[in-house]
C-alpha atoms as a PDB file:
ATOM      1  CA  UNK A   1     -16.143  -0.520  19.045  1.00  0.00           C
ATOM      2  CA  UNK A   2     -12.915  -2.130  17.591  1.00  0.00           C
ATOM      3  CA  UNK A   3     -11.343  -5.371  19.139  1.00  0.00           C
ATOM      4  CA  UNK A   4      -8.098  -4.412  21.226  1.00  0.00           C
ATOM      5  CA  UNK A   5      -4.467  -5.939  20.493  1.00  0.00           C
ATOM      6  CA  UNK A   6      -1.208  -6.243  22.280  1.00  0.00           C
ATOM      7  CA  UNK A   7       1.223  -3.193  20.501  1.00  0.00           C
ATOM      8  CA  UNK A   8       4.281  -5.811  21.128  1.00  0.00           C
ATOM      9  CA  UNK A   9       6.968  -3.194  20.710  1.00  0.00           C
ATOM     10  CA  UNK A  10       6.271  -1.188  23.925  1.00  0.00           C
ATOM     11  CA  UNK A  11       6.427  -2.069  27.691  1.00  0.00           C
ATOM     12  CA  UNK A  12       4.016  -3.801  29.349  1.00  0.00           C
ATOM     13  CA  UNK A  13       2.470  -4.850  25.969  1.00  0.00           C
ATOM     14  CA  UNK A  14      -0.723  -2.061  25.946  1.00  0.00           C
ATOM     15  CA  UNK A  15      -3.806  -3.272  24.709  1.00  0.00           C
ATOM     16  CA  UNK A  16      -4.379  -0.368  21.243  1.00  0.00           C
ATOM     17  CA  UNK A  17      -7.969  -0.800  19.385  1.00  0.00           C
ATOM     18  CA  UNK A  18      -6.513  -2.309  15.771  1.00  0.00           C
ATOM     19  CA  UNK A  19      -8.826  -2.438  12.922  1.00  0.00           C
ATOM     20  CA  UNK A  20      -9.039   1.687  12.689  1.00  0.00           C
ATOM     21  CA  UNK A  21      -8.663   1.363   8.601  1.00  0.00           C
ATOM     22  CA  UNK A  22     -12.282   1.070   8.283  1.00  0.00           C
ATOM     23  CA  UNK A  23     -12.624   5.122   8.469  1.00  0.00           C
ATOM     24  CA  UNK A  24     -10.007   5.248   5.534  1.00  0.00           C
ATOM     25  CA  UNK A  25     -12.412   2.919   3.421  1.00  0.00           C
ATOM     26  CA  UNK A  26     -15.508   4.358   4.641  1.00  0.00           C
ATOM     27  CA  UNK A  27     -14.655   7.991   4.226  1.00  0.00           C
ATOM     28  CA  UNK A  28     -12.482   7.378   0.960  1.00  0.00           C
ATOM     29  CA  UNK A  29     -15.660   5.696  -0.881  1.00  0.00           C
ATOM     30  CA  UNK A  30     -18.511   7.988   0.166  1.00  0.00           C
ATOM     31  CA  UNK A  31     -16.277  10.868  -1.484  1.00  0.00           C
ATOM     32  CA  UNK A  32     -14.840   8.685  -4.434  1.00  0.00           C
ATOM     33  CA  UNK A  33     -18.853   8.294  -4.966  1.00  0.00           C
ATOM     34  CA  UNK A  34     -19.815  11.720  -3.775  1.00  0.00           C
ATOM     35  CA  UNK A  35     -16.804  12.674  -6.986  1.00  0.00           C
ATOM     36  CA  UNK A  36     -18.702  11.011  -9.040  1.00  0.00           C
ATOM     37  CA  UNK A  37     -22.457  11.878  -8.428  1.00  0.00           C
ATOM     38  CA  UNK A  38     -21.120  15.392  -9.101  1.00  0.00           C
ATOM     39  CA  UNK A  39     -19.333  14.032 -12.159  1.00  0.00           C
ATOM     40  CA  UNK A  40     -16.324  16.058 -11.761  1.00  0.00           C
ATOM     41  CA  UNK A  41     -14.018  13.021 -13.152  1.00  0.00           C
ATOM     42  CA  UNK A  42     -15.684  13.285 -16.503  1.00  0.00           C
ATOM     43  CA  UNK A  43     -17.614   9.038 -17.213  1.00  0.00           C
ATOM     44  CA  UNK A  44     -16.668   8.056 -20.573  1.00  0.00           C
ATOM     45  CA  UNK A  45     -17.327   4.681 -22.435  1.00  0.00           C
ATOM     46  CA  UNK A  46     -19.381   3.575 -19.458  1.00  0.00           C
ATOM     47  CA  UNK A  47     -16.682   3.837 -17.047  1.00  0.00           C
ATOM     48  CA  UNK A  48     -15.677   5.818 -14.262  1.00  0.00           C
ATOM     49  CA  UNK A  49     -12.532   6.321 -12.713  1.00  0.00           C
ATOM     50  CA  UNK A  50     -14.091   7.646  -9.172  1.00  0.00           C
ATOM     51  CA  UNK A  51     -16.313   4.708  -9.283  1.00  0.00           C
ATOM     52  CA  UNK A  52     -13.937   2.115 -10.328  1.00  0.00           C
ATOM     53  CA  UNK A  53     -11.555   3.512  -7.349  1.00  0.00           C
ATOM     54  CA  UNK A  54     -14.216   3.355  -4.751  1.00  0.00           C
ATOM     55  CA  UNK A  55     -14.765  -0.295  -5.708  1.00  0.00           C
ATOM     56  CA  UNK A  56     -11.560  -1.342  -5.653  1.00  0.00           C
ATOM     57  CA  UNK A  57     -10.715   0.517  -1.875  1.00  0.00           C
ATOM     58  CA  UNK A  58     -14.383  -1.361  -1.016  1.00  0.00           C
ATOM     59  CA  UNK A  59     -13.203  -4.889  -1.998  1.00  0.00           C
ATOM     60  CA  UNK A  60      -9.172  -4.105  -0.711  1.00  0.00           C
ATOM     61  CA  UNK A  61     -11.253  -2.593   2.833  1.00  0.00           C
ATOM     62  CA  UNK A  62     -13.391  -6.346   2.885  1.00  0.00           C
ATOM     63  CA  UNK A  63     -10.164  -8.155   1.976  1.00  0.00           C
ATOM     64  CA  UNK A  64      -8.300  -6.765   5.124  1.00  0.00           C
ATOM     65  CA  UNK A  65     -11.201  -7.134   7.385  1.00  0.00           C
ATOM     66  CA  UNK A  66     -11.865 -10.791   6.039  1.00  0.00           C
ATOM     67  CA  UNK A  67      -8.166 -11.695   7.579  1.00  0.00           C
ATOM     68  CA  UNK A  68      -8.531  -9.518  10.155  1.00  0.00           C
ATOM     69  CA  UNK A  69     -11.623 -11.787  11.438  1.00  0.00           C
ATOM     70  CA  UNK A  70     -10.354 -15.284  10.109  1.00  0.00           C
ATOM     71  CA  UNK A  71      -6.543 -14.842   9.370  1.00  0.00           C
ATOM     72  CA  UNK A  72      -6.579 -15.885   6.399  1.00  0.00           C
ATOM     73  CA  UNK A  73      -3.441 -17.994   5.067  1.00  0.00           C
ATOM     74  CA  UNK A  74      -0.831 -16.259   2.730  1.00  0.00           C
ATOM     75  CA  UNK A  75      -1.978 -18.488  -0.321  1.00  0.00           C
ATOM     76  CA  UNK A  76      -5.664 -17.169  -0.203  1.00  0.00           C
ATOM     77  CA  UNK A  77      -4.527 -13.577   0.779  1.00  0.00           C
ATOM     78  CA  UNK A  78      -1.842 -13.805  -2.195  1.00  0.00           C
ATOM     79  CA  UNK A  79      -4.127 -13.934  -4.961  1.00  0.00           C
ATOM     80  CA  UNK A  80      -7.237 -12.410  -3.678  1.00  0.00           C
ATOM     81  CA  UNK A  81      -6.576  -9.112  -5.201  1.00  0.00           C
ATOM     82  CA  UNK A  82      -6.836  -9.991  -8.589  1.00  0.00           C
ATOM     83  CA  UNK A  83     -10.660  -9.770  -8.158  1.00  0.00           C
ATOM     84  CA  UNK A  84     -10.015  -6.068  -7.775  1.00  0.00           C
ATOM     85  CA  UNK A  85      -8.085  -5.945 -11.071  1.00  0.00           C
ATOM     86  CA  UNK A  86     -11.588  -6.497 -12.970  1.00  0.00           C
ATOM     87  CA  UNK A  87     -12.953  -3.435 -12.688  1.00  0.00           C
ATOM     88  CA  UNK A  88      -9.201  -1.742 -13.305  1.00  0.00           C
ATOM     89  CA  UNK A  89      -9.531  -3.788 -16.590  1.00  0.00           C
ATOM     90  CA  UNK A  90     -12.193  -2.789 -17.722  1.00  0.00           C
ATOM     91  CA  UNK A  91     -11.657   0.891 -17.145  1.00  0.00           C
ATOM     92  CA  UNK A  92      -8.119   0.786 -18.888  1.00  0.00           C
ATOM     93  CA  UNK A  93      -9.878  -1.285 -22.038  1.00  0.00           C
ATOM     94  CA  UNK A  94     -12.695   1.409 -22.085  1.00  0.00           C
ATOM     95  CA  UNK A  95     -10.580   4.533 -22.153  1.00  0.00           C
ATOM     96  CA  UNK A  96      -8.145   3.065 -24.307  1.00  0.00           C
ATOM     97  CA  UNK A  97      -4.915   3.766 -21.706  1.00  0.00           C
ATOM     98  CA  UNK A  98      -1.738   2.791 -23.127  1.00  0.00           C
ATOM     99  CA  UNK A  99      -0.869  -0.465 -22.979  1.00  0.00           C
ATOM    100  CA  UNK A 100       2.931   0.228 -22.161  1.00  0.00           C
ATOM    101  CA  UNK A 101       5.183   1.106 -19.261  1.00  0.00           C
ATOM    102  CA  UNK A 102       7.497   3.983 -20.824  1.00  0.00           C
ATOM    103  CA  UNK A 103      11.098   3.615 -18.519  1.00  0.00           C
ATOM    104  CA  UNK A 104      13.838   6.057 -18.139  1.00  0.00           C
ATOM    105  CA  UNK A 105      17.144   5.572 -20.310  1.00  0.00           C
ATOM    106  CA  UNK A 106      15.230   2.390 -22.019  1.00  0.00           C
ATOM    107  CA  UNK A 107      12.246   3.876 -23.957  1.00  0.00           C
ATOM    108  CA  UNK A 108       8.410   2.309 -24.011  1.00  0.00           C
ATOM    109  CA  UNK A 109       8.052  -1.288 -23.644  1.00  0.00           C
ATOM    110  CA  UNK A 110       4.623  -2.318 -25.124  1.00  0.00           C
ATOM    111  CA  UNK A 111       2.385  -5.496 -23.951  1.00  0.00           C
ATOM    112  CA  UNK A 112      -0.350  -5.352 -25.998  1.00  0.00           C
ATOM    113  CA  UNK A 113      -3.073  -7.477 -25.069  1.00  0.00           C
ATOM    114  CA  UNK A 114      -1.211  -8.689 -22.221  1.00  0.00           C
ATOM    115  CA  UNK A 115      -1.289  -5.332 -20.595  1.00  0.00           C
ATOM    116  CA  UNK A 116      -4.863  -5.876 -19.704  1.00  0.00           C
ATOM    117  CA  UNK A 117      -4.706  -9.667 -18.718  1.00  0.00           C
ATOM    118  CA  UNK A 118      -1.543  -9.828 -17.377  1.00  0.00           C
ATOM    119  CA  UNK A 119       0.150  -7.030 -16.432  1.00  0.00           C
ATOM    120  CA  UNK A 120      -2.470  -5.004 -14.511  1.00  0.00           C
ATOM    121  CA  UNK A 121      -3.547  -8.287 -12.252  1.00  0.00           C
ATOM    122  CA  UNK A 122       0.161  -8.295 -11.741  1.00  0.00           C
ATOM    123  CA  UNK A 123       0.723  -5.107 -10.546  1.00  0.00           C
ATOM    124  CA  UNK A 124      -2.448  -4.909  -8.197  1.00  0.00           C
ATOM    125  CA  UNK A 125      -1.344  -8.327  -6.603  1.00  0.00           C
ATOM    126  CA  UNK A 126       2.071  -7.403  -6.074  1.00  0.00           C
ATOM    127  CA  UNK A 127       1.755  -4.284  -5.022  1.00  0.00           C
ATOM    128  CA  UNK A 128      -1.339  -4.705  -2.647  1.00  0.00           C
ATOM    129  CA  UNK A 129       0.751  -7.578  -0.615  1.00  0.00           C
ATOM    130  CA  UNK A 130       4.172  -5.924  -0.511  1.00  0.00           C
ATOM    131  CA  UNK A 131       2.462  -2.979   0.731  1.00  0.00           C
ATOM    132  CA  UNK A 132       0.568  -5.193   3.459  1.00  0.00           C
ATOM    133  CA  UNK A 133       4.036  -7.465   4.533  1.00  0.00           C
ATOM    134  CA  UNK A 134       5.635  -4.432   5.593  1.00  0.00           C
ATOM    135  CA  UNK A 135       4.246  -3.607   9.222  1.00  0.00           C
ATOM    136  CA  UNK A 136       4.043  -4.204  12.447  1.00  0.00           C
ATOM    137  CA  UNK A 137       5.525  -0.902  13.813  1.00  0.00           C
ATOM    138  CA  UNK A 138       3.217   2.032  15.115  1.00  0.00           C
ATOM    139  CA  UNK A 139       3.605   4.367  12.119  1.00  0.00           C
ATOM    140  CA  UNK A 140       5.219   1.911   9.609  1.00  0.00           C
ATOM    141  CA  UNK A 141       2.210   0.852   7.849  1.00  0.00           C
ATOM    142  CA  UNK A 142       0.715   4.162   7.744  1.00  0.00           C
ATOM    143  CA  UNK A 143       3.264   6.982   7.044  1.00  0.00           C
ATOM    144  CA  UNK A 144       5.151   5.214   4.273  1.00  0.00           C
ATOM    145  CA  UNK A 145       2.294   4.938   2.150  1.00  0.00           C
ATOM    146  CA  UNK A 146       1.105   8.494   2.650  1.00  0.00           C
ATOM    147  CA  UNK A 147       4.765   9.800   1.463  1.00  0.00           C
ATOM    148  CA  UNK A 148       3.801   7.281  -1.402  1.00  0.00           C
ATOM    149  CA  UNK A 149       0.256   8.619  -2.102  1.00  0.00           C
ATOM    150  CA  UNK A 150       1.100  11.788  -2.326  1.00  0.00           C
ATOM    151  CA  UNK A 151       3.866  11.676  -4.384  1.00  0.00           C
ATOM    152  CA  UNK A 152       1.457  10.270  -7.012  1.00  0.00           C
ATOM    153  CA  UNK A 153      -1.145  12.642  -6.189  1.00  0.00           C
ATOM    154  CA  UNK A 154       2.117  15.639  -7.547  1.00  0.00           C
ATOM    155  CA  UNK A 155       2.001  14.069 -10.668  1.00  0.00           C
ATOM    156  CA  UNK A 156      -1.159  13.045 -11.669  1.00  0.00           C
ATOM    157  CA  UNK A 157      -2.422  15.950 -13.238  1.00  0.00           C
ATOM    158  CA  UNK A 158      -6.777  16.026 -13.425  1.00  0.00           C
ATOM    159  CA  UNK A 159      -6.337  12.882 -10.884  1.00  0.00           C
ATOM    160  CA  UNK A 160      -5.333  14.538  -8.250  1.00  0.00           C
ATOM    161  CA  UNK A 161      -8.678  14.821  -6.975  1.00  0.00           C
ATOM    162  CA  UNK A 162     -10.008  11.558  -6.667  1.00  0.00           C
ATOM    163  CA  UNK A 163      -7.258  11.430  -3.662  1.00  0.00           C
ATOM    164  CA  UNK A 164      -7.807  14.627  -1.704  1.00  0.00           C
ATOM    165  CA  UNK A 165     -10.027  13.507   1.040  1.00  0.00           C
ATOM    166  CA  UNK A 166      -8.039   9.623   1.166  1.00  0.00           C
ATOM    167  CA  UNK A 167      -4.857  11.983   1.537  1.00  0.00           C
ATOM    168  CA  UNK A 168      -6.727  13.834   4.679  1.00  0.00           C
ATOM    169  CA  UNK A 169      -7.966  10.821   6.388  1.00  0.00           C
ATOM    170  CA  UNK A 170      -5.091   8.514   6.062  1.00  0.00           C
ATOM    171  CA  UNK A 171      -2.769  11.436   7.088  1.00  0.00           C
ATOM    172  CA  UNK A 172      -4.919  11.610  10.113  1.00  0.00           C
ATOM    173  CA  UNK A 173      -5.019   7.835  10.683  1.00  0.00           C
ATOM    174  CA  UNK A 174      -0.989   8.195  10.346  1.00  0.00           C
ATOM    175  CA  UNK A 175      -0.544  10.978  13.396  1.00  0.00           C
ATOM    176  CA  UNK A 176      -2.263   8.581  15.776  1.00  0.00           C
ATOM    177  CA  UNK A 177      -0.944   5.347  14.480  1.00  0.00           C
ATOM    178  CA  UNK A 178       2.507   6.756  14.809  1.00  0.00           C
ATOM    179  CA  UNK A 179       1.919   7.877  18.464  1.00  0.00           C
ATOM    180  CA  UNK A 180       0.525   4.124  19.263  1.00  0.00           C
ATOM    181  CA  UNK A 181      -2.789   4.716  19.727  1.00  0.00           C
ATOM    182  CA  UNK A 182      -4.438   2.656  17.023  1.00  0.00           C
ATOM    183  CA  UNK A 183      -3.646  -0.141  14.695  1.00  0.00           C
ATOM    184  CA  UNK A 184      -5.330   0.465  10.846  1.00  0.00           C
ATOM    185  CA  UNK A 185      -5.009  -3.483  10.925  1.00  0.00           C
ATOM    186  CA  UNK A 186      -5.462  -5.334   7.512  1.00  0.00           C
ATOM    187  CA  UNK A 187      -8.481  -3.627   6.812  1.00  0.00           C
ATOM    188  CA  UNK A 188      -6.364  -0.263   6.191  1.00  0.00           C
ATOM    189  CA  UNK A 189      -3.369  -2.073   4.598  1.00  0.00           C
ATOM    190  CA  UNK A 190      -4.818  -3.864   1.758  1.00  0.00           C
ATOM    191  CA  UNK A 191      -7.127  -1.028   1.157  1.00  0.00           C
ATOM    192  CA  UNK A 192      -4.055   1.200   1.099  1.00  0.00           C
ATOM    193  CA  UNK A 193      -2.405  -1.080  -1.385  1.00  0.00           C
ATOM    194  CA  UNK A 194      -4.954  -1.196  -3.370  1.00  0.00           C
ATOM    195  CA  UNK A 195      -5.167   2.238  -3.739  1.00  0.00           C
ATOM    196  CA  UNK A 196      -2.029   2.663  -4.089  1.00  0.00           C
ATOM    197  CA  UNK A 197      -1.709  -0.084  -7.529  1.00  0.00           C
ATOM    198  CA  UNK A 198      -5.543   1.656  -8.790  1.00  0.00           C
ATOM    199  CA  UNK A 199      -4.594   4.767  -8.747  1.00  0.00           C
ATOM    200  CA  UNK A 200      -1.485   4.322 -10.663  1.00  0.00           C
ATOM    201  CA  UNK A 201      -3.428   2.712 -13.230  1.00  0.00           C
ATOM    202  CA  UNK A 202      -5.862   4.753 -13.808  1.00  0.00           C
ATOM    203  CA  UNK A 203      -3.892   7.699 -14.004  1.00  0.00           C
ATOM    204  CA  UNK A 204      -1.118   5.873 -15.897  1.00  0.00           C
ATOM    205  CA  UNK A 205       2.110   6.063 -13.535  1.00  0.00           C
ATOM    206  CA  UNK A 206       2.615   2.411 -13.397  1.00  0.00           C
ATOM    207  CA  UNK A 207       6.445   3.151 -13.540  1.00  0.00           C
ATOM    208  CA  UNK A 208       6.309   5.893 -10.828  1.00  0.00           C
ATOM    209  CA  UNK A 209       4.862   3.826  -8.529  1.00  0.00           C
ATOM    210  CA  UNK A 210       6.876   0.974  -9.105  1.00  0.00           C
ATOM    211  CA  UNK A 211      10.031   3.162  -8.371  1.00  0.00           C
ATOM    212  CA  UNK A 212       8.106   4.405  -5.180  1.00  0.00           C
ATOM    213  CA  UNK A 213       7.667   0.893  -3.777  1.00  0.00           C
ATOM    214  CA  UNK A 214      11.234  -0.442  -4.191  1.00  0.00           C
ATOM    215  CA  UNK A 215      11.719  -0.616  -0.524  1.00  0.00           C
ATOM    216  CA  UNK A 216       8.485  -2.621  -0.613  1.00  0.00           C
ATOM    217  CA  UNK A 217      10.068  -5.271  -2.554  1.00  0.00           C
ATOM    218  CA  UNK A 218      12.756  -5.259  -1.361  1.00  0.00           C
ATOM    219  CA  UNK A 219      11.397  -6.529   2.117  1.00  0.00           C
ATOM    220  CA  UNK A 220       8.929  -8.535   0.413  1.00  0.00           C
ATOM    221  CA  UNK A 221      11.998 -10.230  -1.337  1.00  0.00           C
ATOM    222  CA  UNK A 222      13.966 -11.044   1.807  1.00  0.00           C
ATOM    223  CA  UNK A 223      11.148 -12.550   3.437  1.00  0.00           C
ATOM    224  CA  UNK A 224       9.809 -14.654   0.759  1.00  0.00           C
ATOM    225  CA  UNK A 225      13.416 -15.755  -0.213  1.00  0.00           C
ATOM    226  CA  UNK A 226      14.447 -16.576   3.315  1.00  0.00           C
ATOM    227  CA  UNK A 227      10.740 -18.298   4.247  1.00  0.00           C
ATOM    228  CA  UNK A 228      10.513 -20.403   0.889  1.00  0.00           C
ATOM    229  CA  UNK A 229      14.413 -21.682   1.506  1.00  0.00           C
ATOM    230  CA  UNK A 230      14.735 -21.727   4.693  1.00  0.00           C
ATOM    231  CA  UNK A 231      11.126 -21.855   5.825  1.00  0.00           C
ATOM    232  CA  UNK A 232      11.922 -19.409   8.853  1.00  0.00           C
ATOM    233  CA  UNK A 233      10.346 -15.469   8.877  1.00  0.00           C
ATOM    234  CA  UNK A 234      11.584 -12.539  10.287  1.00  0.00           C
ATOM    235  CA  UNK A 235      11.373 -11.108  13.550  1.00  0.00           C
ATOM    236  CA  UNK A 236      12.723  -8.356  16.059  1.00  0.00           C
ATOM    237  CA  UNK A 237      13.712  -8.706  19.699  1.00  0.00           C
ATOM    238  CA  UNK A 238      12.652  -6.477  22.070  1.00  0.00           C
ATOM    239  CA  UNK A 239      14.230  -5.572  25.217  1.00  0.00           C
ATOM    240  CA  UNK A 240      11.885  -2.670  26.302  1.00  0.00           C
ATOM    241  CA  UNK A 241      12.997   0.079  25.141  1.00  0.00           C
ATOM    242  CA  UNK A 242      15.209  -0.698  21.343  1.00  0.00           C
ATOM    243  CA  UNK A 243      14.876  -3.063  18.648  1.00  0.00           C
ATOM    244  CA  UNK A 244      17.310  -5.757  17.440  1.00  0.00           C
ATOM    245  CA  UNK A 245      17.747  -8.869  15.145  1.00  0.00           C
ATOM    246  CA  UNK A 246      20.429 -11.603  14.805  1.00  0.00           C
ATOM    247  CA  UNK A 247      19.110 -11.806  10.852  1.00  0.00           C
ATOM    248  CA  UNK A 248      18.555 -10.423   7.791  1.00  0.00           C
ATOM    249  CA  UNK A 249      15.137 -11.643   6.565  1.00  0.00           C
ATOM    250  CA  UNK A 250      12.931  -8.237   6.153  1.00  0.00           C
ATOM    251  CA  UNK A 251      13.827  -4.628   5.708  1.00  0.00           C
ATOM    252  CA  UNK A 252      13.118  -3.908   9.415  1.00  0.00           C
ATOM    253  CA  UNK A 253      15.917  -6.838  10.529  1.00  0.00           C
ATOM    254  CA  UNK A 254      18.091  -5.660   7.635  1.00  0.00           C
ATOM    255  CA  UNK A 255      18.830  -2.414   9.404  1.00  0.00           C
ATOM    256  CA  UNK A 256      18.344  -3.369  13.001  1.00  0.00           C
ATOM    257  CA  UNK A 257      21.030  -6.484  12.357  1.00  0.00           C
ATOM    258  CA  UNK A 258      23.406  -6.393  15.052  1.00  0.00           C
ATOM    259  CA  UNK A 259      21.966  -3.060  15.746  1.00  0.00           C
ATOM    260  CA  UNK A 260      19.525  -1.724  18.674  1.00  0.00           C
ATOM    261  CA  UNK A 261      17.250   1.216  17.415  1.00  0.00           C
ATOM    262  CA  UNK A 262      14.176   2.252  19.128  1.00  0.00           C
ATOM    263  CA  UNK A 263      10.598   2.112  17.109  1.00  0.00           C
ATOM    264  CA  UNK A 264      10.307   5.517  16.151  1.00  0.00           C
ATOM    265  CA  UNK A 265      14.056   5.326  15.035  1.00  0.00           C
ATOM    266  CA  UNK A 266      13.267   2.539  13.162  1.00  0.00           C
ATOM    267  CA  UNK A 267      10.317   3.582  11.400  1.00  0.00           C
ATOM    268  CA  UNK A 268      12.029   6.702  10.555  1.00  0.00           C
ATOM    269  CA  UNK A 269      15.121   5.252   8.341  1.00  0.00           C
ATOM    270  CA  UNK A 270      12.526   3.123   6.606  1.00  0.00           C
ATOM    271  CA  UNK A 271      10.689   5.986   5.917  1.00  0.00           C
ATOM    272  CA  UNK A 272      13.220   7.757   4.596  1.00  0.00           C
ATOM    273  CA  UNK A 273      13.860   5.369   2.422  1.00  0.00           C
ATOM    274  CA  UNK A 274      10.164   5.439   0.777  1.00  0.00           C
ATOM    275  CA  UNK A 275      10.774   8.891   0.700  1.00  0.00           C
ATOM    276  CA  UNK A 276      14.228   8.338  -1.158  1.00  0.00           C
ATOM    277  CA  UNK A 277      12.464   6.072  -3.672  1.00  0.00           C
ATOM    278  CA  UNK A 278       9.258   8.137  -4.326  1.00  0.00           C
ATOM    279  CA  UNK A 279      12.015  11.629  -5.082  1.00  0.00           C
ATOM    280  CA  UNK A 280      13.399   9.480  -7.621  1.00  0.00           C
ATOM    281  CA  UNK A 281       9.683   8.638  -9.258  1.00  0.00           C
ATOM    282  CA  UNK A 282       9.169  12.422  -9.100  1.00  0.00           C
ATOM    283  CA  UNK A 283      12.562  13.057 -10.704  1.00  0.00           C
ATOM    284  CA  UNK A 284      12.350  10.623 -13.417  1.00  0.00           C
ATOM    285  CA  UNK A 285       8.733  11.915 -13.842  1.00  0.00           C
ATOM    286  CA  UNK A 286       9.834  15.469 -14.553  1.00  0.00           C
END
């Protein structure tokens, strides 16, 4: 049913099925719309945050499987997420959510108007493409998000719901993605992502997530520094059976640099990291 792909990172290059995200969106939207048939998330003004997350996984679901089928070019896939922030807009104008990010040790910072045109496009972009340039390891793409997701899910009180059955399926998606026998391709990333920057909206931990994702940017910064200076990207060497890089130009060649880990060792420290940075949302949360 799904096209196969070579899992690069492993011996003889196996062919794996890659597109597998298309259960997460599938599964993730019936019961986002299931959530709200029953109207357990209570509608008000017109809106409705099950709805509005459903749409938003939809469009982040036909995003990834648009690139999967055309590979689409960075510039296109850069901005195409702010077509999801429309419905997020409209949702946070509706119920009136505070326009403001309230940080630790520096008190509320207010936008205003901006909030709604500016800030929330910002976040979904930026978080829906950090979250989708840091791959290409069985279990990288998948696990670090799910430590991310349910962090949020902790501490988003009534919320917590509208994630329960993403949780289960992505979890599940996770387990066999780790062991290297599927790829959630783009179709699972940037619906992930998306998730990921809705959610946090519409339940109004902006901050927390941010905090959660600072590994994300962090590799997102190396490679767009080192590509837009130096126009080279980042890449492992393989020599069947560890990783290793002679640069620093993504998270993954940060900590391999002049250092031979195998995949699962690798995707292990970067989860821990994610982990590391999600605690601290939950701690600064509390």
């Amino acid at each position: 049913m799904f096209p196969k792909v070579p899992d690069y990172h492993k011996p003889n290059k196996p062919m794996v099925p890659n597109g597998l995200g298309a259960f997460y969106v599938l599964v993730s939207t019936v019961y986002l719309f299931l959530i709200y048939s029953l109207n357990v998330v209570e509608t008000s003004n017109g809106v409705s945050p099950p709805l509005t997350l459903a749409v938003c996984i939809l469009f982040g679901g036909f995003m990834g499987l648009l690139d999967d089928w055309i590979d689409l070019k960075w510039r296109y896939k850069a901005f195409l997420p702010l077509i999801a922030a429309i419905p997020l807009i409209s949702l946070a104008y509706n119920l009136q959510l505070r326009p403001d990010m309230s940080i630790p040790f520096l008190g509320t910072i207010h936008f205003g108007a901006y909030y709604y045109f500016l800030i929330i496009p910002l976040l979904v972009t930026i978080i829906t493409n950090t979250v989708n340039q840091l791959g290409g390891l069985n279990g990288l793409e998948t696990i670090c998000p799910a430590i991310i997701l349910i962090g949020l899910t902790l501490i988003s009180g009534h919320y917590a719901i509208l994630l329960y059955a993403p949780i289960i399926v992505w979890l599940l998606l996770a387990f066999f993605n780790f062991r290297g026998k599927i790829f959630v391709g783009n179709t699972g990333s940037f619906a992930i992502g998306i998730t990921l920057a809705s959610f946090a909206i519409i339940s109004d931990l902006k901050f927390d997530l941010v905090v959660s994702i600072l590994p994300y940017i962090l590799n997102s910064s190396l490679i767009l520094l080192t590509f837009f200076l130096y126009r080279k990207k980042a890449s492992l060497s393989f020599d069947g059976e560890k990783l290793s890089s002679d640069h620093r130009r993504s998270l993954a060649t940060l900590i391999t640099y002049k250092r031979s880990l195998t995949e699962r060792q690798l995707v292990g420290m970067i989860s821990l990291l994610v982990a590391a940075s999600t605690s601290l949302a939950l701690l600064f949360n509390l």
